[in-house]
PDB file of N, CA and C in Angstrom:
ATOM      1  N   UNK A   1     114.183  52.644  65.700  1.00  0.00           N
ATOM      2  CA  UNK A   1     115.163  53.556  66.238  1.00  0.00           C
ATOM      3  C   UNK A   1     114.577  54.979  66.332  1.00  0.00           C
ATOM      4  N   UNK A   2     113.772  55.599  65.033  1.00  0.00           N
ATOM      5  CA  UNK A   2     113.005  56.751  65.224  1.00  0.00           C
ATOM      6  C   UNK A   2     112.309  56.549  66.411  1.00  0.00           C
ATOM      7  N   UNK A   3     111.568  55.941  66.395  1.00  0.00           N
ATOM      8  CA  UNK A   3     110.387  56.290  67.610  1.00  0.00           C
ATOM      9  C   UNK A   3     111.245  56.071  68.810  1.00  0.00           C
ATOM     10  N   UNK A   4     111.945  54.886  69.225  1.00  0.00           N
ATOM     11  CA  UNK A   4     112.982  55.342  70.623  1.00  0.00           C
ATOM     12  C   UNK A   4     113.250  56.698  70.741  1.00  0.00           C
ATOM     13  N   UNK A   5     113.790  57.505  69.642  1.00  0.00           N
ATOM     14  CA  UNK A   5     114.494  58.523  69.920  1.00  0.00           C
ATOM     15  C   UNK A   5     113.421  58.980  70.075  1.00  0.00           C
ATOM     16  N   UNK A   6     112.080  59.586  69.645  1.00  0.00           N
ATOM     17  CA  UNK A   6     110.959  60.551  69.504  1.00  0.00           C
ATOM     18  C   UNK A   6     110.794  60.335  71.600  1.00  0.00           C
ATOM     19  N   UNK A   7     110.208  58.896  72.120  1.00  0.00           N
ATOM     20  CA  UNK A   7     109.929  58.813  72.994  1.00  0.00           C
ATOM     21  C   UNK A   7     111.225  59.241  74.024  1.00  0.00           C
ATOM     22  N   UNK A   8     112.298  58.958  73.836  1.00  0.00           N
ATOM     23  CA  UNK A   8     113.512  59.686  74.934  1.00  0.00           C
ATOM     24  C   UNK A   8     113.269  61.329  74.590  1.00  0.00           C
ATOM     25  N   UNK A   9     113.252  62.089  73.597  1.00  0.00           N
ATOM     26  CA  UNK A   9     113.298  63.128  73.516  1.00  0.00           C
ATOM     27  C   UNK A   9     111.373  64.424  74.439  1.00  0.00           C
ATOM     28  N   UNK A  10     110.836  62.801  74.431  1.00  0.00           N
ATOM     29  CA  UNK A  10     109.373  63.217  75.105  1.00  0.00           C
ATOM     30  C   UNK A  10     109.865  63.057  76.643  1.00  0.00           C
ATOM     31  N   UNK A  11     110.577  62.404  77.103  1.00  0.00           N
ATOM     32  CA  UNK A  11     110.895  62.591  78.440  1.00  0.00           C
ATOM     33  C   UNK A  11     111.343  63.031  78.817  1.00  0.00           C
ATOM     34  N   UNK A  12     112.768  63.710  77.903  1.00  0.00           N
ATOM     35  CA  UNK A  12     113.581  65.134  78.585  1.00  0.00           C
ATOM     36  C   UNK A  12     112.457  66.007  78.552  1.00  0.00           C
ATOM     37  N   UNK A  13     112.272  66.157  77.623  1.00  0.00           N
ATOM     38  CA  UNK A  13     110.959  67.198  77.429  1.00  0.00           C
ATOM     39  C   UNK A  13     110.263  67.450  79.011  1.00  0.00           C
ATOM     40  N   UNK A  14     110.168  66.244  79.306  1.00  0.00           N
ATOM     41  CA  UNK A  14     108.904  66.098  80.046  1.00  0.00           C
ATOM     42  C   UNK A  14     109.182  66.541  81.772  1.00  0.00           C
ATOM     43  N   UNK A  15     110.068  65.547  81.445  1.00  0.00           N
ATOM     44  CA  UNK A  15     111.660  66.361  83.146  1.00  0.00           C
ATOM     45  C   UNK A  15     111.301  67.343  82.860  1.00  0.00           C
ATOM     46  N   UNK A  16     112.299  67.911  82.318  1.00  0.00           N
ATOM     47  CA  UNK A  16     112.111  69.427  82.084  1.00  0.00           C
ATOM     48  C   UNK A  16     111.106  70.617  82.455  1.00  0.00           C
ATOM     49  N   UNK A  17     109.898  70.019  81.927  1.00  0.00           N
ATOM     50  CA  UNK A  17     108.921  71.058  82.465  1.00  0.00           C
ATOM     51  C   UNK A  17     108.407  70.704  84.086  1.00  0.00           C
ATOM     52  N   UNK A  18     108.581  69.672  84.589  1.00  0.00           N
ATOM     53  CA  UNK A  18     108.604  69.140  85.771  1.00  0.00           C
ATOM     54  C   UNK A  18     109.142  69.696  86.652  1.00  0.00           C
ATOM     55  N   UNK A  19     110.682  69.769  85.981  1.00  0.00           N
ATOM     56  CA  UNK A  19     111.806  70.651  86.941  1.00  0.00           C
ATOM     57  C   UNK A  19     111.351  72.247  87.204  1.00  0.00           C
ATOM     58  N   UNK A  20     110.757  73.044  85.952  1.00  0.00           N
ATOM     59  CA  UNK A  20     110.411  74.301  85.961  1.00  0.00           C
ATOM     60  C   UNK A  20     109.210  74.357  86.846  1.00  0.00           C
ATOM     61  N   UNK A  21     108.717  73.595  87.084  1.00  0.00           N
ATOM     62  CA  UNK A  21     107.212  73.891  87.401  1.00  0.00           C
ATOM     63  C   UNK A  21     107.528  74.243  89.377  1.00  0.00           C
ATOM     64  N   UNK A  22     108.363  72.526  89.573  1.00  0.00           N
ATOM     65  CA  UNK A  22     108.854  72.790  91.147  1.00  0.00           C
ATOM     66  C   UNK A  22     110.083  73.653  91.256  1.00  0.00           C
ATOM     67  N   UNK A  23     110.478  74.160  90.553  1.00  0.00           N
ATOM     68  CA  UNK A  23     111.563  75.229  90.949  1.00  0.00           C
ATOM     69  C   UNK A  23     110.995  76.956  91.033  1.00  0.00           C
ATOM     70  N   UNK A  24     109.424  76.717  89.703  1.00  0.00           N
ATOM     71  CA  UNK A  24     108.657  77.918  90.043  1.00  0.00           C
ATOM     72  C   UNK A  24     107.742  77.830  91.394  1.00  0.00           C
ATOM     73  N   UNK A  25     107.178  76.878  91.935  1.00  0.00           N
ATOM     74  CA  UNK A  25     106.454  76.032  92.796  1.00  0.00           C
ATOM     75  C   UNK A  25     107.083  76.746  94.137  1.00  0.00           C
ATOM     76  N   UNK A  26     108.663  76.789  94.646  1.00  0.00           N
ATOM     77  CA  UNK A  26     109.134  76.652  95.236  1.00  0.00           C
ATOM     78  C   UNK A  26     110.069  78.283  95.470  1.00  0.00           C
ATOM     79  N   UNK A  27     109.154  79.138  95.236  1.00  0.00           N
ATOM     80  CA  UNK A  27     109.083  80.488  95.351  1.00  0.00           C
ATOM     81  C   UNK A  27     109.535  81.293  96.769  1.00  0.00           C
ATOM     82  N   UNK A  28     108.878  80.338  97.405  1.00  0.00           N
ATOM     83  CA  UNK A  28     108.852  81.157  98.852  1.00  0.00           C
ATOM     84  C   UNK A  28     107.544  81.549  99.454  1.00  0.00           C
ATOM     85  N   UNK A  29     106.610  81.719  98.076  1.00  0.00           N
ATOM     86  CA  UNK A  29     105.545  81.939  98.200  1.00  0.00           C
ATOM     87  C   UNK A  29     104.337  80.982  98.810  1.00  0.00           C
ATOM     88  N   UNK A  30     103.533  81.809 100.213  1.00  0.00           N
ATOM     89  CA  UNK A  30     103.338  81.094 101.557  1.00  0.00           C
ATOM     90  C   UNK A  30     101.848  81.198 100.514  1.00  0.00           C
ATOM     91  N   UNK A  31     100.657  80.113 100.771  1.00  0.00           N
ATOM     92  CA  UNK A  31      99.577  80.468 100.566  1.00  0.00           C
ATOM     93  C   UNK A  31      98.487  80.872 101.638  1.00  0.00           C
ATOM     94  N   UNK A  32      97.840  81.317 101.455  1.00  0.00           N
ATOM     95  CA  UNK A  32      96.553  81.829 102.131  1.00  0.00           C
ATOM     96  C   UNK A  32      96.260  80.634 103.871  1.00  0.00           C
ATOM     97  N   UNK A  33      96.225  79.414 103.347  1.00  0.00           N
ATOM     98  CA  UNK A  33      95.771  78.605 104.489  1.00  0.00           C
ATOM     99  C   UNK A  33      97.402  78.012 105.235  1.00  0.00           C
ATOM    100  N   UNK A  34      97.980  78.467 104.551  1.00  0.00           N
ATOM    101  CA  UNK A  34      99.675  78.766 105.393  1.00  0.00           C
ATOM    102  C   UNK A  34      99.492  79.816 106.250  1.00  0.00           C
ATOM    103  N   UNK A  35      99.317  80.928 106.155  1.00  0.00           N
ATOM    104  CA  UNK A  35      99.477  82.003 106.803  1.00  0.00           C
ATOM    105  C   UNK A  35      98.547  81.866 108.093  1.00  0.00           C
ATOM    106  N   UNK A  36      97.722  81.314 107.567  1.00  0.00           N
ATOM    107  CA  UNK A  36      96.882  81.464 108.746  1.00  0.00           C
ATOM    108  C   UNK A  36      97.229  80.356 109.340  1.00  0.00           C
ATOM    109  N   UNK A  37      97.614  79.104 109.002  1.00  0.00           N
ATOM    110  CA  UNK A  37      98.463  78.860 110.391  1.00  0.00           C
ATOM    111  C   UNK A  37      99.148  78.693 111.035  1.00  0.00           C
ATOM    112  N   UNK A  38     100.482  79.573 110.052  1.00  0.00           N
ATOM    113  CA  UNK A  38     101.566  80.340 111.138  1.00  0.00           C
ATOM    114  C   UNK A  38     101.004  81.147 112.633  1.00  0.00           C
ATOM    115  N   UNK A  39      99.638  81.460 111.900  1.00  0.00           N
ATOM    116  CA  UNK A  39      98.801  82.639 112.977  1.00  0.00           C
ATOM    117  C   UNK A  39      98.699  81.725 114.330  1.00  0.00           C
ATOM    118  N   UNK A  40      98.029  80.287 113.748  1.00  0.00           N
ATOM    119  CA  UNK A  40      97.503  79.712 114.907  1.00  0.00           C
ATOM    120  C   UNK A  40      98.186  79.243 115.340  1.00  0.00           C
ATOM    121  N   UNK A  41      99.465  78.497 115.111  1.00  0.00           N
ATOM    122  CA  UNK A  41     100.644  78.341 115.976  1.00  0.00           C
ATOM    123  C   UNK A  41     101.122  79.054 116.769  1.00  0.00           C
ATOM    124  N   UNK A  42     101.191  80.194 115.981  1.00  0.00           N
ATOM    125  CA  UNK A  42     102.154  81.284 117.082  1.00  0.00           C
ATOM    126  C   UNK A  42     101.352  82.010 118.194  1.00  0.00           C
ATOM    127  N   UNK A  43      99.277  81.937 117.546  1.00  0.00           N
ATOM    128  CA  UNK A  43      98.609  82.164 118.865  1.00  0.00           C
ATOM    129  C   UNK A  43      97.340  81.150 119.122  1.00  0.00           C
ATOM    130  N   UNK A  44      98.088  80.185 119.870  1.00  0.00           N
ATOM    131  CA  UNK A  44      96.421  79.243 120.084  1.00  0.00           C
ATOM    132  C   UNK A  44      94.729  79.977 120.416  1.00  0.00           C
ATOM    133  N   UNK A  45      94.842  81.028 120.850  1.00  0.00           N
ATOM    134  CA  UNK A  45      93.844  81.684 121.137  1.00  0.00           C
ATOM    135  C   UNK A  45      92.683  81.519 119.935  1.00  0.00           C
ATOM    136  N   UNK A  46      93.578  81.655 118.351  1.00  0.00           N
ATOM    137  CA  UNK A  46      92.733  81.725 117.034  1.00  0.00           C
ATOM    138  C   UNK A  46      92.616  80.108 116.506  1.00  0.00           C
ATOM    139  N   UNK A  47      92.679  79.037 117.422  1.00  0.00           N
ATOM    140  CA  UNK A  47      92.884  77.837 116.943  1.00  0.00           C
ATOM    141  C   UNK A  47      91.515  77.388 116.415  1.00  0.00           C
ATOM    142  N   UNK A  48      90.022  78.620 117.518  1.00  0.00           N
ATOM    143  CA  UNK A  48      88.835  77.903 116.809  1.00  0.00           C
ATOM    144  C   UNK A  48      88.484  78.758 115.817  1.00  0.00           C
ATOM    145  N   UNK A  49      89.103  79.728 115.491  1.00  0.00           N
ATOM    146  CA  UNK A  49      88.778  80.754 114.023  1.00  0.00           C
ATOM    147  C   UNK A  49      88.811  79.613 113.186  1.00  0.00           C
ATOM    148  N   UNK A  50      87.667  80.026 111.915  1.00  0.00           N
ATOM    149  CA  UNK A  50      86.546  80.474 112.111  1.00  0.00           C
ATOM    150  C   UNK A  50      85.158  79.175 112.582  1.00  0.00           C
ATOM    151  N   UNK A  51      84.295  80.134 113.334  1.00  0.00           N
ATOM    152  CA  UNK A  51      83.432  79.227 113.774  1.00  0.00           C
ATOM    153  C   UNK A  51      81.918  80.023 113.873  1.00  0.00           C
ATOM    154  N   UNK A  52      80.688  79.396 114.363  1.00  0.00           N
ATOM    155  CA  UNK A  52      79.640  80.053 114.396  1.00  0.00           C
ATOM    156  C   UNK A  52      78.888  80.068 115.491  1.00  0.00           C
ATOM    157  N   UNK A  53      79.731  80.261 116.894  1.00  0.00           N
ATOM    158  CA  UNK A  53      79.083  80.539 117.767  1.00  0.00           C
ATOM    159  C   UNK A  53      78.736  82.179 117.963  1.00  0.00           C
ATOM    160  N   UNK A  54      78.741  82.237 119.208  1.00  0.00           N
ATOM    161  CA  UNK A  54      77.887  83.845 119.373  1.00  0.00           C
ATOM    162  C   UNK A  54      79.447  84.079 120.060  1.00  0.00           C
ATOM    163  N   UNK A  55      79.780  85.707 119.742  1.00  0.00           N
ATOM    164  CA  UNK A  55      79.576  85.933 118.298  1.00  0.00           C
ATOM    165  C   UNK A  55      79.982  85.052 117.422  1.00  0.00           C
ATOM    166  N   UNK A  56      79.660  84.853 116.198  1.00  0.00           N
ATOM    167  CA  UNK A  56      80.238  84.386 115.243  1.00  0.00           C
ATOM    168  C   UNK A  56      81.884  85.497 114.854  1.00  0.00           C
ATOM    169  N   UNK A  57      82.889  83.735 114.702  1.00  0.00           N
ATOM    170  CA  UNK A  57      84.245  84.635 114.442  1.00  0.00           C
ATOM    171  C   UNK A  57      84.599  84.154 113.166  1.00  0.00           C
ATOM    172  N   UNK A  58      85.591  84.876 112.306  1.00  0.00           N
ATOM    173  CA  UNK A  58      85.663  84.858 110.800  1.00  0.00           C
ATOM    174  C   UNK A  58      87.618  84.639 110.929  1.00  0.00           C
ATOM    175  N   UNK A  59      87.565  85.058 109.550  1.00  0.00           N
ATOM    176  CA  UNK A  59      89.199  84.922 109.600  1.00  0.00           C
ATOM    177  C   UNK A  59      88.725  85.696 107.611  1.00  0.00           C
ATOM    178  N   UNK A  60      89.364  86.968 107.890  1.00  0.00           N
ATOM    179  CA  UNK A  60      89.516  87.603 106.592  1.00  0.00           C
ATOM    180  C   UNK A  60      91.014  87.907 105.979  1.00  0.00           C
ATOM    181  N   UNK A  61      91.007  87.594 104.819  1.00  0.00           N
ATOM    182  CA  UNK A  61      92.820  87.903 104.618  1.00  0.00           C
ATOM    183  C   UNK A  61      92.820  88.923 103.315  1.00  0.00           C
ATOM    184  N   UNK A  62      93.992  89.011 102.983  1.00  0.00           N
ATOM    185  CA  UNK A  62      94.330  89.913 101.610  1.00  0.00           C
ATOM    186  C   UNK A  62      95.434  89.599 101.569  1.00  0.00           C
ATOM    187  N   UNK A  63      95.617  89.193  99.816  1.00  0.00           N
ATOM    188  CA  UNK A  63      97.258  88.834  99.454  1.00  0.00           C
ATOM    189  C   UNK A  63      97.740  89.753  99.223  1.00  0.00           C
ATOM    190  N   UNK A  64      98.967  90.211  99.268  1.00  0.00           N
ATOM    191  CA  UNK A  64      99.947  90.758  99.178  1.00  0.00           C
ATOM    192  C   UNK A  64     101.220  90.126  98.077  1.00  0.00           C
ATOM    193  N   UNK A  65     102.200  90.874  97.369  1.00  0.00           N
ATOM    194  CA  UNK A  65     103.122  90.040  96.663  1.00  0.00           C
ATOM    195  C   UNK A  65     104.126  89.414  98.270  1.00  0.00           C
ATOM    196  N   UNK A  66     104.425  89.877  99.127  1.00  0.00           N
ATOM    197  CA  UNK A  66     104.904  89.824 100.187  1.00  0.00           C
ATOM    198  C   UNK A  66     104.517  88.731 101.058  1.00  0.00           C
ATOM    199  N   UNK A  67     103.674  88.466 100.967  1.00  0.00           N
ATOM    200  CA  UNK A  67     102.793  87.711 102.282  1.00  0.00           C
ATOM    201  C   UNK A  67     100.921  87.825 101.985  1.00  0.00           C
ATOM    202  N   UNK A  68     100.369  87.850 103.349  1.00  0.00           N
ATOM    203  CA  UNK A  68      99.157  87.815 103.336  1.00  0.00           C
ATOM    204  C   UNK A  68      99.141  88.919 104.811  1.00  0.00           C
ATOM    205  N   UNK A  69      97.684  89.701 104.803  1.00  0.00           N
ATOM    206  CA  UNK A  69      97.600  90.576 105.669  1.00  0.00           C
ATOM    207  C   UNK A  69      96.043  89.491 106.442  1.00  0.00           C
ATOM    208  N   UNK A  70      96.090  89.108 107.598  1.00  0.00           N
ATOM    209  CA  UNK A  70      94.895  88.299 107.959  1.00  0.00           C
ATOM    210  C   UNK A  70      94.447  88.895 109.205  1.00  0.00           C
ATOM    211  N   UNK A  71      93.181  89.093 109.419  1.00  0.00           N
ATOM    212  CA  UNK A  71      91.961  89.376 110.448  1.00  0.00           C
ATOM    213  C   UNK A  71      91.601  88.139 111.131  1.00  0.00           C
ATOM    214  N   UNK A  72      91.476  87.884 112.573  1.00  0.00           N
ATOM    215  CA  UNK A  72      91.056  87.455 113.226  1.00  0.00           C
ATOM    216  C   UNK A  72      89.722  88.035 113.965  1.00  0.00           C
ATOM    217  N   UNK A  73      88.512  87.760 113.429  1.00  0.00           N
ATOM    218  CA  UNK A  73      87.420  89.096 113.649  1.00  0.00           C
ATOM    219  C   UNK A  73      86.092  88.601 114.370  1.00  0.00           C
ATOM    220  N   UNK A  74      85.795  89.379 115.406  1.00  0.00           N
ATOM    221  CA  UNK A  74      84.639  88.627 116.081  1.00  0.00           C
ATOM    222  C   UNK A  74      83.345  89.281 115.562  1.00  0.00           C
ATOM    223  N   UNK A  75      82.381  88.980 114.648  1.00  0.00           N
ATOM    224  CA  UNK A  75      81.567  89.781 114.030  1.00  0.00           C
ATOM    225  C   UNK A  75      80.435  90.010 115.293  1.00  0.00           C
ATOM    226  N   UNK A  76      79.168  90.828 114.888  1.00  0.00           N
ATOM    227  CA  UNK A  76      78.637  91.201 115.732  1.00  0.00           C
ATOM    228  C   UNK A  76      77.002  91.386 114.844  1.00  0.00           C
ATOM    229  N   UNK A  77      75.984  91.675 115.607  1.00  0.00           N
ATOM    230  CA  UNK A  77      74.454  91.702 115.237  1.00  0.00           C
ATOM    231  C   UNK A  77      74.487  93.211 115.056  1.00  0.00           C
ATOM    232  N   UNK A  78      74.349  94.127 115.889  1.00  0.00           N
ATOM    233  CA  UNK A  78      73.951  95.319 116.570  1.00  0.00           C
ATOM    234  C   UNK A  78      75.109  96.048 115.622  1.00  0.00           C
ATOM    235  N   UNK A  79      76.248  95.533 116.134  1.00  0.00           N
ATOM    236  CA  UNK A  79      77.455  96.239 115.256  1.00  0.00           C
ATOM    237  C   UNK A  79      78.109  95.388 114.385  1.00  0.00           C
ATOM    238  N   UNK A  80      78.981  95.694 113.534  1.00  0.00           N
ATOM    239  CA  UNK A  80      79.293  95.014 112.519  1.00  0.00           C
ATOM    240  C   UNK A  80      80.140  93.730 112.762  1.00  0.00           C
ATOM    241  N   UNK A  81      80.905  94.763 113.618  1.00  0.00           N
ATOM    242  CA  UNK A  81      82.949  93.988 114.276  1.00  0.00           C
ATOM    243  C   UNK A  81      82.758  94.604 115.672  1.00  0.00           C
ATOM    244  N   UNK A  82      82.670  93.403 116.663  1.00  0.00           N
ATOM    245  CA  UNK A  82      82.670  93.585 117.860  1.00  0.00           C
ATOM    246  C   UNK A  82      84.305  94.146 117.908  1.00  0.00           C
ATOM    247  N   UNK A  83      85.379  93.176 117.374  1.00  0.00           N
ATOM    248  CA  UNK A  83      86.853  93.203 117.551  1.00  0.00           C
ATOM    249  C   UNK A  83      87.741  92.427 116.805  1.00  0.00           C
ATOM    250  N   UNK A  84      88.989  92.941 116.791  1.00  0.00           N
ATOM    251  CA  UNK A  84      89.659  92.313 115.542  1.00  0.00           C
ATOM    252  C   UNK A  84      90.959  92.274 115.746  1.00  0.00           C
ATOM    253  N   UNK A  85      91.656  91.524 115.838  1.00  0.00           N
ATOM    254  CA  UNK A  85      92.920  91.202 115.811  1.00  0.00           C
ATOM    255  C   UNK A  85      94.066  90.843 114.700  1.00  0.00           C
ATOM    256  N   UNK A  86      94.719  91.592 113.938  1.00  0.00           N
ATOM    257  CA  UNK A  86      95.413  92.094 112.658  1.00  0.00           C
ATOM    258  C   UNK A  86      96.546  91.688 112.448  1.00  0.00           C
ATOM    259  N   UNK A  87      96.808  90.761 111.115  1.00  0.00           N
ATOM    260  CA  UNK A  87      98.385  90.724 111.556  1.00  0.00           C
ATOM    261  C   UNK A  87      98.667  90.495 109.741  1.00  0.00           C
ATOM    262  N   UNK A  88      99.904  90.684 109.811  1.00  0.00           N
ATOM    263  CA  UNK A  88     100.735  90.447 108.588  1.00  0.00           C
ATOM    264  C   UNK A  88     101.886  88.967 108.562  1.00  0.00           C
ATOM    265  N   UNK A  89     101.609  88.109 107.656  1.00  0.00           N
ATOM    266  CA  UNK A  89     102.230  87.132 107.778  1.00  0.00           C
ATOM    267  C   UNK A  89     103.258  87.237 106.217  1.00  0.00           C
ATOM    268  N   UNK A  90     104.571  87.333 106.241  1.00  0.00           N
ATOM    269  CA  UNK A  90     105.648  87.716 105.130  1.00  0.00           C
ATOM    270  C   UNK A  90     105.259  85.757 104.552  1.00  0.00           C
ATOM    271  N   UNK A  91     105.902  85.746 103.182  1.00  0.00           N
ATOM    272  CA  UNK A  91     106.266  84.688 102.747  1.00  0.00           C
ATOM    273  C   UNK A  91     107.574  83.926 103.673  1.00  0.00           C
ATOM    274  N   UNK A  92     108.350  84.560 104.412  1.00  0.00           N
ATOM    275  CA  UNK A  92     109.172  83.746 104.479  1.00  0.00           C
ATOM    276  C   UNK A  92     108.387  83.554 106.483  1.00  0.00           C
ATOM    277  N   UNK A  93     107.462  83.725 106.808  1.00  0.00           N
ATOM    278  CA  UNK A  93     106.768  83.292 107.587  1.00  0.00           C
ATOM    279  C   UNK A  93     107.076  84.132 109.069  1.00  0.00           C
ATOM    280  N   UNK A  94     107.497  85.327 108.751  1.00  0.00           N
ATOM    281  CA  UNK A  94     107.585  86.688 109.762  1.00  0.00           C
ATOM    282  C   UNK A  94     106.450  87.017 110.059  1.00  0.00           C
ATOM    283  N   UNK A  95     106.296  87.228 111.332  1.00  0.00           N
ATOM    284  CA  UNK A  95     104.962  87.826 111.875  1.00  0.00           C
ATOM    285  C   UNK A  95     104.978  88.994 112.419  1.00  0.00           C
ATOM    286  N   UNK A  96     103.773  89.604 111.343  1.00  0.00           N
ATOM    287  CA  UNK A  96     103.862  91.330 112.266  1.00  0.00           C
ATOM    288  C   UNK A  96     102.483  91.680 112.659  1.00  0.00           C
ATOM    289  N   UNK A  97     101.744  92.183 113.944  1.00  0.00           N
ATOM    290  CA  UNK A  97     100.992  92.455 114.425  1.00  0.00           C
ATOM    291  C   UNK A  97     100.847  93.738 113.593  1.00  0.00           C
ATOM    292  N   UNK A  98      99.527  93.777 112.965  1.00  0.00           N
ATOM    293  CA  UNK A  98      99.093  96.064 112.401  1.00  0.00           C
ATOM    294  C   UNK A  98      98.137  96.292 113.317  1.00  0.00           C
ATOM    295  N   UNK A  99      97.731  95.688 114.279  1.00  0.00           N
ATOM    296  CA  UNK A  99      96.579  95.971 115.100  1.00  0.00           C
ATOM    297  C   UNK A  99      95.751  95.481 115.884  1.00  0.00           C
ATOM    298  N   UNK A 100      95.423  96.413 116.582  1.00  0.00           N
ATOM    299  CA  UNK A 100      93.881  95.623 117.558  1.00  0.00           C
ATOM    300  C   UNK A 100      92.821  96.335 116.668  1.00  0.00           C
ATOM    301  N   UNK A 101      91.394  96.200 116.487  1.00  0.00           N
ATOM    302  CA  UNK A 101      90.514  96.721 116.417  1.00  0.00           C
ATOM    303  C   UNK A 101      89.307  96.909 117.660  1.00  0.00           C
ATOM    304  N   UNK A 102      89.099  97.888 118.016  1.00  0.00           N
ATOM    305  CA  UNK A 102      87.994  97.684 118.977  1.00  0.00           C
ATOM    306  C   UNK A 102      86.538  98.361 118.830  1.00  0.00           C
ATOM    307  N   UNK A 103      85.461  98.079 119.059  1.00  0.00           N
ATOM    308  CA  UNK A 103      84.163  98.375 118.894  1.00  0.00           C
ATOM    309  C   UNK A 103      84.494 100.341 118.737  1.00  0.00           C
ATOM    310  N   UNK A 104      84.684 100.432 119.774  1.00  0.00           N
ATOM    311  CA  UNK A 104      84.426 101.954 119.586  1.00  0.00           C
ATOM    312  C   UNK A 104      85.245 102.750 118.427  1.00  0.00           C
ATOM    313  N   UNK A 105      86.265 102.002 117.900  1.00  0.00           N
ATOM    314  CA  UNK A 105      87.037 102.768 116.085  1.00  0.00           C
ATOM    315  C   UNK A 105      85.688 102.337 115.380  1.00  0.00           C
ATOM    316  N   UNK A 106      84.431 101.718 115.793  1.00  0.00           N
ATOM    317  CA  UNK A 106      83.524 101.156 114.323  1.00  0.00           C
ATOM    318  C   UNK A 106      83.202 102.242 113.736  1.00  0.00           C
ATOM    319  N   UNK A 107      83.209 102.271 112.415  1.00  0.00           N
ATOM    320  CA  UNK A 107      82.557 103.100 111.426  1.00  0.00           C
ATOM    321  C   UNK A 107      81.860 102.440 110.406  1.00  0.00           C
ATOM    322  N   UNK A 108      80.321 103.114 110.074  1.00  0.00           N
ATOM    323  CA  UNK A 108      80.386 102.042 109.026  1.00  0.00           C
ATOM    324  C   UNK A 108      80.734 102.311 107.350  1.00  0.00           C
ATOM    325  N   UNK A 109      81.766 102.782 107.330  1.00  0.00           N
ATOM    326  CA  UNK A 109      82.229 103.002 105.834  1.00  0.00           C
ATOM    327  C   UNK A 109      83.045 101.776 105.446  1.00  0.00           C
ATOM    328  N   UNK A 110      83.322 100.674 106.346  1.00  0.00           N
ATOM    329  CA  UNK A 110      83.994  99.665 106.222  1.00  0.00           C
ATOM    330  C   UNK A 110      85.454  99.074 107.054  1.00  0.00           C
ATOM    331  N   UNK A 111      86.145  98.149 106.726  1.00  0.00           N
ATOM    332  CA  UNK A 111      87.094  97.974 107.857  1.00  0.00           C
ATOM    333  C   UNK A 111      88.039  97.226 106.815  1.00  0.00           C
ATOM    334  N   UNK A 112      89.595  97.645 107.029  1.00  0.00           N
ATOM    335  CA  UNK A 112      90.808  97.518 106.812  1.00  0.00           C
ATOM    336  C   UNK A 112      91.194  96.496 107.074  1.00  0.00           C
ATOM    337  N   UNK A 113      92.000  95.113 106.642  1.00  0.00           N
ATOM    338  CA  UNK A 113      92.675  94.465 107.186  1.00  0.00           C
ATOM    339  C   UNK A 113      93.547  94.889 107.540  1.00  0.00           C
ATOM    340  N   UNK A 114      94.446  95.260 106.401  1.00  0.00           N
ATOM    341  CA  UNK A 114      95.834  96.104 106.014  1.00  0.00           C
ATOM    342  C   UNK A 114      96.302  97.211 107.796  1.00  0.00           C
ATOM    343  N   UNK A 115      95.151  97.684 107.928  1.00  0.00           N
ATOM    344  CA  UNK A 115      95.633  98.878 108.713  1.00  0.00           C
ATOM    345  C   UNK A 115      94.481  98.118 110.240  1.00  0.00           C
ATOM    346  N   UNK A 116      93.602  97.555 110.382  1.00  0.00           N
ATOM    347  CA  UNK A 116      93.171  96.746 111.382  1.00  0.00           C
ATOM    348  C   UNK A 116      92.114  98.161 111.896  1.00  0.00           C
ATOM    349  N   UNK A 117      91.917  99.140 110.753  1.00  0.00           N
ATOM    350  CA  UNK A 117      90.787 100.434 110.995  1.00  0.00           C
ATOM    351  C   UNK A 117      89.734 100.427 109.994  1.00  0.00           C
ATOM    352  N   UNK A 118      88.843 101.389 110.275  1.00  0.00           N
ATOM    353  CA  UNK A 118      87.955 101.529 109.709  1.00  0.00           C
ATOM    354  C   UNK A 118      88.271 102.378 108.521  1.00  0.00           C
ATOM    355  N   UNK A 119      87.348 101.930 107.135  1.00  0.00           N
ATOM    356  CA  UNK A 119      88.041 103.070 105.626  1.00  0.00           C
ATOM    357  C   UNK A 119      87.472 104.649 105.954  1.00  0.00           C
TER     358      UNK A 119
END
């Protein structure tokens, strides 16, 4: 009779943390290879991001508690970022464009997802 009870009391147990785990699980919170392809749904254009032809194109992101901020970026030899296409993807899967980037904003102190400019 002890050990029945020990083993029923291991399975509430066990529910239990099960239940917490998918109820924390189930946040809202979009991950990284979500976001990006809300991106590519909503623009087939980025369907072959990333790849390694000429130029070679990338796909850079940054989390946010909010969402993810993601680059669609055509890198370059001569220059760093030929061009870049910027967007903000919310957890609940809102899409906001922060930018174009184009060759002539290049600087080389570095480049922004967040703002789709140079630091």
């Amino acid at each position: 009779m002890r050990h029945t009870y020990g083993i029923f009391v291991a399975v509430i147990v066990t529910i239990a943390i099960i239940g917490i785990y998918y109820q924390n699980m189930d946040k809202g919170l979009l991950s990284e290879s979500d976001a990006v392809a809300v991106l590519k749904a909503a623009y087939p254009e980025f369907q072959n991001y990333p790849n390694n032809s000429l130029p070679p194109q990338t796909i850079r992101t940054e989390k946010e508690a909010d969402g993810w901020y993601v680059a669609f970026v055509q890198e370059g030899s001569g220059r760093p970022i030929l061009g870049a296409k910027c967007y903000f993807v919310s957890n609940d899967k809102q899409i906001r464009e922060t930018g174009t980037f184009a060759p002539a904003d290049l600087n080389e102190s570095g480049f922004s997802i967040k703002t789709c400019t140079t630091l």
